[in-house]
Protein backbone atom coordinates (compact mmCIF):
# COMPACT_ATOMS: atom_id res chain seq x y z
CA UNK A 1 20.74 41.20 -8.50
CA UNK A 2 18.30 42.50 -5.56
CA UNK A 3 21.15 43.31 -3.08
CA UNK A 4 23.95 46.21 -3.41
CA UNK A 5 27.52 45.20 -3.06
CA UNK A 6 29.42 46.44 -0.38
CA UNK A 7 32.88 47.68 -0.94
CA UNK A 8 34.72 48.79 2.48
CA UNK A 9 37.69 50.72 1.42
CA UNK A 10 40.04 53.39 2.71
CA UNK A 11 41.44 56.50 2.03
CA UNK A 12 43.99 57.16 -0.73
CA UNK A 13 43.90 52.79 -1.70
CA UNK A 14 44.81 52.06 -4.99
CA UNK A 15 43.65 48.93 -5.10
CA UNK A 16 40.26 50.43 -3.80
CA UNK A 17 39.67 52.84 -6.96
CA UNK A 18 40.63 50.22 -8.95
CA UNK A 19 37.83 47.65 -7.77
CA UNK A 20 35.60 50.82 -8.17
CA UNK A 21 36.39 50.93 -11.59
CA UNK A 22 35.55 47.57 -12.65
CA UNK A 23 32.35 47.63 -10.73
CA UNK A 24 31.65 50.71 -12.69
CA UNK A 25 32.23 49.26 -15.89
CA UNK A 26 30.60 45.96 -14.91
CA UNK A 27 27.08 47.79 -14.28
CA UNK A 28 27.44 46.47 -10.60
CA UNK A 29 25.75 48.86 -7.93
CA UNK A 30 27.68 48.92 -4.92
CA UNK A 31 27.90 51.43 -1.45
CA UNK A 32 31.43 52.21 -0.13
CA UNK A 33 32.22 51.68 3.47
CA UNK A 34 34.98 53.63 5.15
CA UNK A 35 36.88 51.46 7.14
CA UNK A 36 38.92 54.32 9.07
CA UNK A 37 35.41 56.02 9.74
CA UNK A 38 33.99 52.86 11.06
CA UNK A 39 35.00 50.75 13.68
CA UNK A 40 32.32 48.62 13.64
CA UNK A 41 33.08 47.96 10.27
CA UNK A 42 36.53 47.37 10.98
CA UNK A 43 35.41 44.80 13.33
CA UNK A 44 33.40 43.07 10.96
CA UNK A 45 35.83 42.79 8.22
CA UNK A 46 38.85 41.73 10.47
CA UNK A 47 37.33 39.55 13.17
CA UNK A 48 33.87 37.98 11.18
CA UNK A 49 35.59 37.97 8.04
CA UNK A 50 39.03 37.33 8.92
CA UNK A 51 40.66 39.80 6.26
CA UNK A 52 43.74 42.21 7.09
CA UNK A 53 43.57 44.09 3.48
CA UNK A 54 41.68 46.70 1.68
CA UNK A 55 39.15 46.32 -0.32
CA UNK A 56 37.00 44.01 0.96
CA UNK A 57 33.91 43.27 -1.34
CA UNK A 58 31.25 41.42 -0.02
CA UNK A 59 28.63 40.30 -2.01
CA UNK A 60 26.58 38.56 0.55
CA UNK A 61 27.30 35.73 3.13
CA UNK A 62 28.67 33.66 1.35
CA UNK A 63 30.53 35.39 -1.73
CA UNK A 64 33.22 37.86 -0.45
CA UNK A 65 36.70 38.85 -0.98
CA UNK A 66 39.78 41.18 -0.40
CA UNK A 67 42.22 42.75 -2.99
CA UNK A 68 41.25 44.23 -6.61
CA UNK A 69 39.65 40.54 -7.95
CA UNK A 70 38.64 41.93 -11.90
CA UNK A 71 38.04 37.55 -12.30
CA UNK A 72 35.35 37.83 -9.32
CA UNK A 73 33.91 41.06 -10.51
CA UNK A 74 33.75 39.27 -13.99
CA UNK A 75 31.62 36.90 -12.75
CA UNK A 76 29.81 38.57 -10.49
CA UNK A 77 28.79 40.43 -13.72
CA UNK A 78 27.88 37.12 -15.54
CA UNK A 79 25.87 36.14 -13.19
CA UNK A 80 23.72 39.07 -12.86
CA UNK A 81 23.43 38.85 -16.20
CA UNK A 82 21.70 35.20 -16.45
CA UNK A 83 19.56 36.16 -13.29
């Protein structure tokens, strides 16, 4: 995969560490955006993605979600793997 995930997050979210986990395990780089640190983030997430819950994981245009997904992680991890 040429592209880095991006997981915006906040502080003290459970369901955060735990999509950090599975990335980790997965072998899938990704960057953590702060939502609370970043309102432009915030923005993005709530208004251009329509989400109200942490984590969001985008992937790219086209292949995001919110809430600790292990079945989209799964095969976001299969298909790195046959690319």
């Amino acid at each position: 995969m040429s592209e880095i995930v991006t997981v915006y997050s906040k502080p003290n979210c459970v369901q955060c560490t735990g999509t950090y986990r599975f990335l980790d395990n997965a072998g899938i780089e990704y960057r953590v955006v702060d939502l609370t640190e970043s309102p432009s983030a915030m923005e993005y997430v709530t208004e251009d993605l329509g989400y109200s819950q942490a984590p969001v994981v985008v992937v790219d245009d086209q292949n995001h979600w919110a809430g600790l997904r292990p079945d989209k992680i799964a095969a976001l991890a299969a298909a790195n793997k046959t690319s």
